[in-house]
Protein backbone atom coordinates (compact mmCIF):
# COMPACT_ATOMS: atom_id res chain seq x y z
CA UNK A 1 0.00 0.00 0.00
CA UNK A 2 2.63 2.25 0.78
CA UNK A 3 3.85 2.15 -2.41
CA UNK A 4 0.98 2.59 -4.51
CA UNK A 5 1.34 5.49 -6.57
CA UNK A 6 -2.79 6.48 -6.45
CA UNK A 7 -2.99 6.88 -2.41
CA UNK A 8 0.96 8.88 -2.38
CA UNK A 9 -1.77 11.48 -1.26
CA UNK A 10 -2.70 10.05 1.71
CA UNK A 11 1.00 8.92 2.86
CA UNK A 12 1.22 12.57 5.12
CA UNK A 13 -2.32 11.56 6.58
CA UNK A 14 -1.80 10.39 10.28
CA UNK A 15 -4.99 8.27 9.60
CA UNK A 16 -3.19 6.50 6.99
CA UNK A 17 -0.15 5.81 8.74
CA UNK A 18 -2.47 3.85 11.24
CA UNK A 19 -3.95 2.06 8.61
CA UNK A 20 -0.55 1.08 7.37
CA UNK A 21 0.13 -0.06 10.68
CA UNK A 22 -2.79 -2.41 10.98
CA UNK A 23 -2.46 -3.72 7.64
CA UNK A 24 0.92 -4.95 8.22
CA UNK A 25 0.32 -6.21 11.70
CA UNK A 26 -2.57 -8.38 10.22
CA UNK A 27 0.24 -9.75 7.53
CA UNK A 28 2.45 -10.48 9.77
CA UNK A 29 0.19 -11.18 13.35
CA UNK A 30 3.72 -13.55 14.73
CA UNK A 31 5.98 -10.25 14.43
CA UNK A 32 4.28 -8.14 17.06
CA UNK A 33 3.12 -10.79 19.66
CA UNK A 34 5.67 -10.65 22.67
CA UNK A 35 5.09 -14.57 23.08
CA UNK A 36 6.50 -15.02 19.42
CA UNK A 37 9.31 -13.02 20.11
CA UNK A 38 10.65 -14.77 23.19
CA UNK A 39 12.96 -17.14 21.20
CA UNK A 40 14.85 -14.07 19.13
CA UNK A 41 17.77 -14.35 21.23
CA UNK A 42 18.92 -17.50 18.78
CA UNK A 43 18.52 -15.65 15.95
CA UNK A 44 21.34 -15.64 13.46
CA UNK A 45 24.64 -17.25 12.01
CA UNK A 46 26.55 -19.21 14.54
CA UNK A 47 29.51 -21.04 14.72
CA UNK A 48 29.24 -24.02 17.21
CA UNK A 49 31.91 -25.54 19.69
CA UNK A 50 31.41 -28.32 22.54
CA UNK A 51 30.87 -26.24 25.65
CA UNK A 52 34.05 -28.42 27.46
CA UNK A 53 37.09 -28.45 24.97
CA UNK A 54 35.56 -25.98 22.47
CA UNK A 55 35.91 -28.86 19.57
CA UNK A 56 34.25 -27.60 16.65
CA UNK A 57 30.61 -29.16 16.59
CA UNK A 58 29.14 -27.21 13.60
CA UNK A 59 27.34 -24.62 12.02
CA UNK A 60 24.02 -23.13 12.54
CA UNK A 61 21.76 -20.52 10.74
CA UNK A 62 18.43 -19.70 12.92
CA UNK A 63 15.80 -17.70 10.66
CA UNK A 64 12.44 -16.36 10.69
CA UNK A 65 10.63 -18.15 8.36
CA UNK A 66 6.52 -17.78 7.35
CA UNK A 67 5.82 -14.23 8.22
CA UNK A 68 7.86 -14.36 11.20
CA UNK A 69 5.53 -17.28 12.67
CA UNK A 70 8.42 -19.86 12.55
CA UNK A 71 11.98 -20.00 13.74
CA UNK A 72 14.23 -22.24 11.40
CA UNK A 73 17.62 -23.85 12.04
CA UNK A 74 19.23 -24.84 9.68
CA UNK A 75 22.30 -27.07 10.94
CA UNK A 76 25.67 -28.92 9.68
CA UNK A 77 27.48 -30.88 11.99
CA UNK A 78 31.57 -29.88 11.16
CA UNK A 79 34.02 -32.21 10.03
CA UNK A 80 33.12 -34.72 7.65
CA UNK A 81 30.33 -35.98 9.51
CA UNK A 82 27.63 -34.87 6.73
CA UNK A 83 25.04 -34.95 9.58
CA UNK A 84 22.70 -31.98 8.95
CA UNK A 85 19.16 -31.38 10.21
CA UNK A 86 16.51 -28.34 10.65
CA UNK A 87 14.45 -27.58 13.70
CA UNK A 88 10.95 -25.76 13.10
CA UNK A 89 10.07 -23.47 16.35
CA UNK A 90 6.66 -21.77 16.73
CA UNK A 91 4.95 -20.33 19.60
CA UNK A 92 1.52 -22.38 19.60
CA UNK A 93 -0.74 -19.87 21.13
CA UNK A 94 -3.78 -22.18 21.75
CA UNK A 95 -1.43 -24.35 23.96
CA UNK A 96 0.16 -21.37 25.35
CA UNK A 97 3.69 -23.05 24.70
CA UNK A 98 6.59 -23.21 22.30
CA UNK A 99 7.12 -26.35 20.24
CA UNK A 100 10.46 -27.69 18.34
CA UNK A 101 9.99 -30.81 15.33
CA UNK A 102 13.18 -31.46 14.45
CA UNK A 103 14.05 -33.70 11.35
CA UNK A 104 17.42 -34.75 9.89
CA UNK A 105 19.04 -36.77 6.95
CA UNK A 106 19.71 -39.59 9.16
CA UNK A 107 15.66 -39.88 9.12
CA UNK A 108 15.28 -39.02 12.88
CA UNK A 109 12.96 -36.63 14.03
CA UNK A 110 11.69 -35.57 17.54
CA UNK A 111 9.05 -33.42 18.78
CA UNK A 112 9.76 -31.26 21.84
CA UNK A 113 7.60 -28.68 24.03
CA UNK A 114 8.18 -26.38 26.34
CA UNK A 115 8.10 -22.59 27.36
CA UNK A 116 10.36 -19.69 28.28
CA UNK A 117 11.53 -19.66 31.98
CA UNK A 118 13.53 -17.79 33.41
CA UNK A 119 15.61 -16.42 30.35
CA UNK A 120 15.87 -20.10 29.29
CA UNK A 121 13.87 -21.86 26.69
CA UNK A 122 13.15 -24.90 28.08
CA UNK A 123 11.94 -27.81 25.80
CA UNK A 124 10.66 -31.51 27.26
CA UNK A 125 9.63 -34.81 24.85
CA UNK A 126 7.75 -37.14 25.96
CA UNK A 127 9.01 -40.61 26.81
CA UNK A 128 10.45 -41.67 23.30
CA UNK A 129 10.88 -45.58 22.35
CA UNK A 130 14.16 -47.25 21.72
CA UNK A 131 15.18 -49.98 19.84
CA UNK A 132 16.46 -51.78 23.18
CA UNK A 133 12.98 -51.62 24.53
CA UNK A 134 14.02 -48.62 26.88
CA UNK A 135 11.87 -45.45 27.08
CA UNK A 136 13.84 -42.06 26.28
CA UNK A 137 12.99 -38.43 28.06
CA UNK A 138 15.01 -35.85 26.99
CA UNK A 139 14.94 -32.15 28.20
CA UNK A 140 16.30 -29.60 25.80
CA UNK A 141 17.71 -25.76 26.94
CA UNK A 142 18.40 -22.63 25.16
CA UNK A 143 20.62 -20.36 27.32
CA UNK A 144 21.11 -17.08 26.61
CA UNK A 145 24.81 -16.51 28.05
CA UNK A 146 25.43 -12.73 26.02
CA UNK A 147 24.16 -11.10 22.61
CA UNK A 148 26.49 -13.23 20.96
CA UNK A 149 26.85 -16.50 22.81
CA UNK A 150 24.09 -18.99 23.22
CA UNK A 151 24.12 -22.20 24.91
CA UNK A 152 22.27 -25.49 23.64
CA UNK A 153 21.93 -28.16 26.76
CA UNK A 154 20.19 -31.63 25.86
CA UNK A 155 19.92 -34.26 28.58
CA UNK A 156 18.38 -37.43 28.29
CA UNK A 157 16.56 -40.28 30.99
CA UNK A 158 16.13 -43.77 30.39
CA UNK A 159 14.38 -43.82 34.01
CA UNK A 160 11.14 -41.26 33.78
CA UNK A 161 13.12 -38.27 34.67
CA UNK A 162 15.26 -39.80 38.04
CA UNK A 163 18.32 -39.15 37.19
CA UNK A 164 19.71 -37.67 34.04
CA UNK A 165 22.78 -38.04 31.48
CA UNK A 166 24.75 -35.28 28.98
CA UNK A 167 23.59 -36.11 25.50
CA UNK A 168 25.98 -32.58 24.06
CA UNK A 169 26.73 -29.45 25.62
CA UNK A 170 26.96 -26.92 22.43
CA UNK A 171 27.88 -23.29 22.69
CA UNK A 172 27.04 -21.03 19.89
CA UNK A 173 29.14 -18.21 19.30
CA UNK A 174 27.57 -15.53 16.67
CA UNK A 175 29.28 -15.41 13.39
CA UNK A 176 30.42 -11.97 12.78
């Protein structure tokens, strides 16, 4: 609208503006929701090291994707692994949490829930089946440690949450 040539009268009209405003809220309604928002913070190009040791894990690019509605990662383990995967994030409002589905080209995928607490997004799956007949829980953090530093924490229980082991302790440090 604002650059249609027929209403460049109306572009100095305060009523307009407002209009404008609207418009583009409606277009984009996951932009300007402060729920939708809360996962920003991993936003971007990242280089990624093992918390302990700093060994090179990977790289990561986290977009907005679908009108700002979905957070993308798009990752590549390093090395010659050629392990790569994406992770789909969206806010689901009716729930009132956030949810992960992550797929990769091993043909794994996992879906994970969770919410914003305390500066960390905190993600949960439900008890997942193994091939040796175990159940898996695994719990999934996103730490915020700076601007430009952000660390990934997965754990994982084979006994309904008792006790817990490190699956990988990632740090991402912002590409610059």
């Amino acid at each position: 609208m604002s650059a249609d040539p027929d209403l460049a009268d109306l572009k100095s009209d305060a009523r307009f503006a407002k209009i404008l405003e609207e418009v583009t809220r409606n277009q984009k309604p996951c932009a300007n929701t402060t729920e939708n928002r809360q996962f920003d913070f991993w936003l971007g190009e990242w280089r990624v090291v093992t918390t302990q040791g700093e060994t090179p894990a990977g790289d990561s690019k986290i977009e907005l994707i679908l009108g700002d509605c979905v957070i993308q990662e798009n990752w590549t383990s390093g090395g010659n692994v050629g392990y790569s995967g994406k992770s789909y994030n969206i806010y689901n409002a009716a729930l009132k949490r956030w949810e992960q589905y992550w797929v990769d080209n091993a043909g794994g995928n996992i879906f994970f829930y969770g919410g914003l607490k305390d500066g960390v997004m905190d993600y949960w799956t439900d008890e997942i089946p193994q091939p040796d007949g175990k159940k898996l829980k695994r719990r999934l953090q996103f730490i915020k440690l700076s601007p430009d530093t952000v660390r990934q924490f997965s754990r994982g229980s084979n006994d309904d949450g008792k006790t817990w082991f490190v699956e990988y302790d990632f740090t991402y440090n912002r590409k610059k």
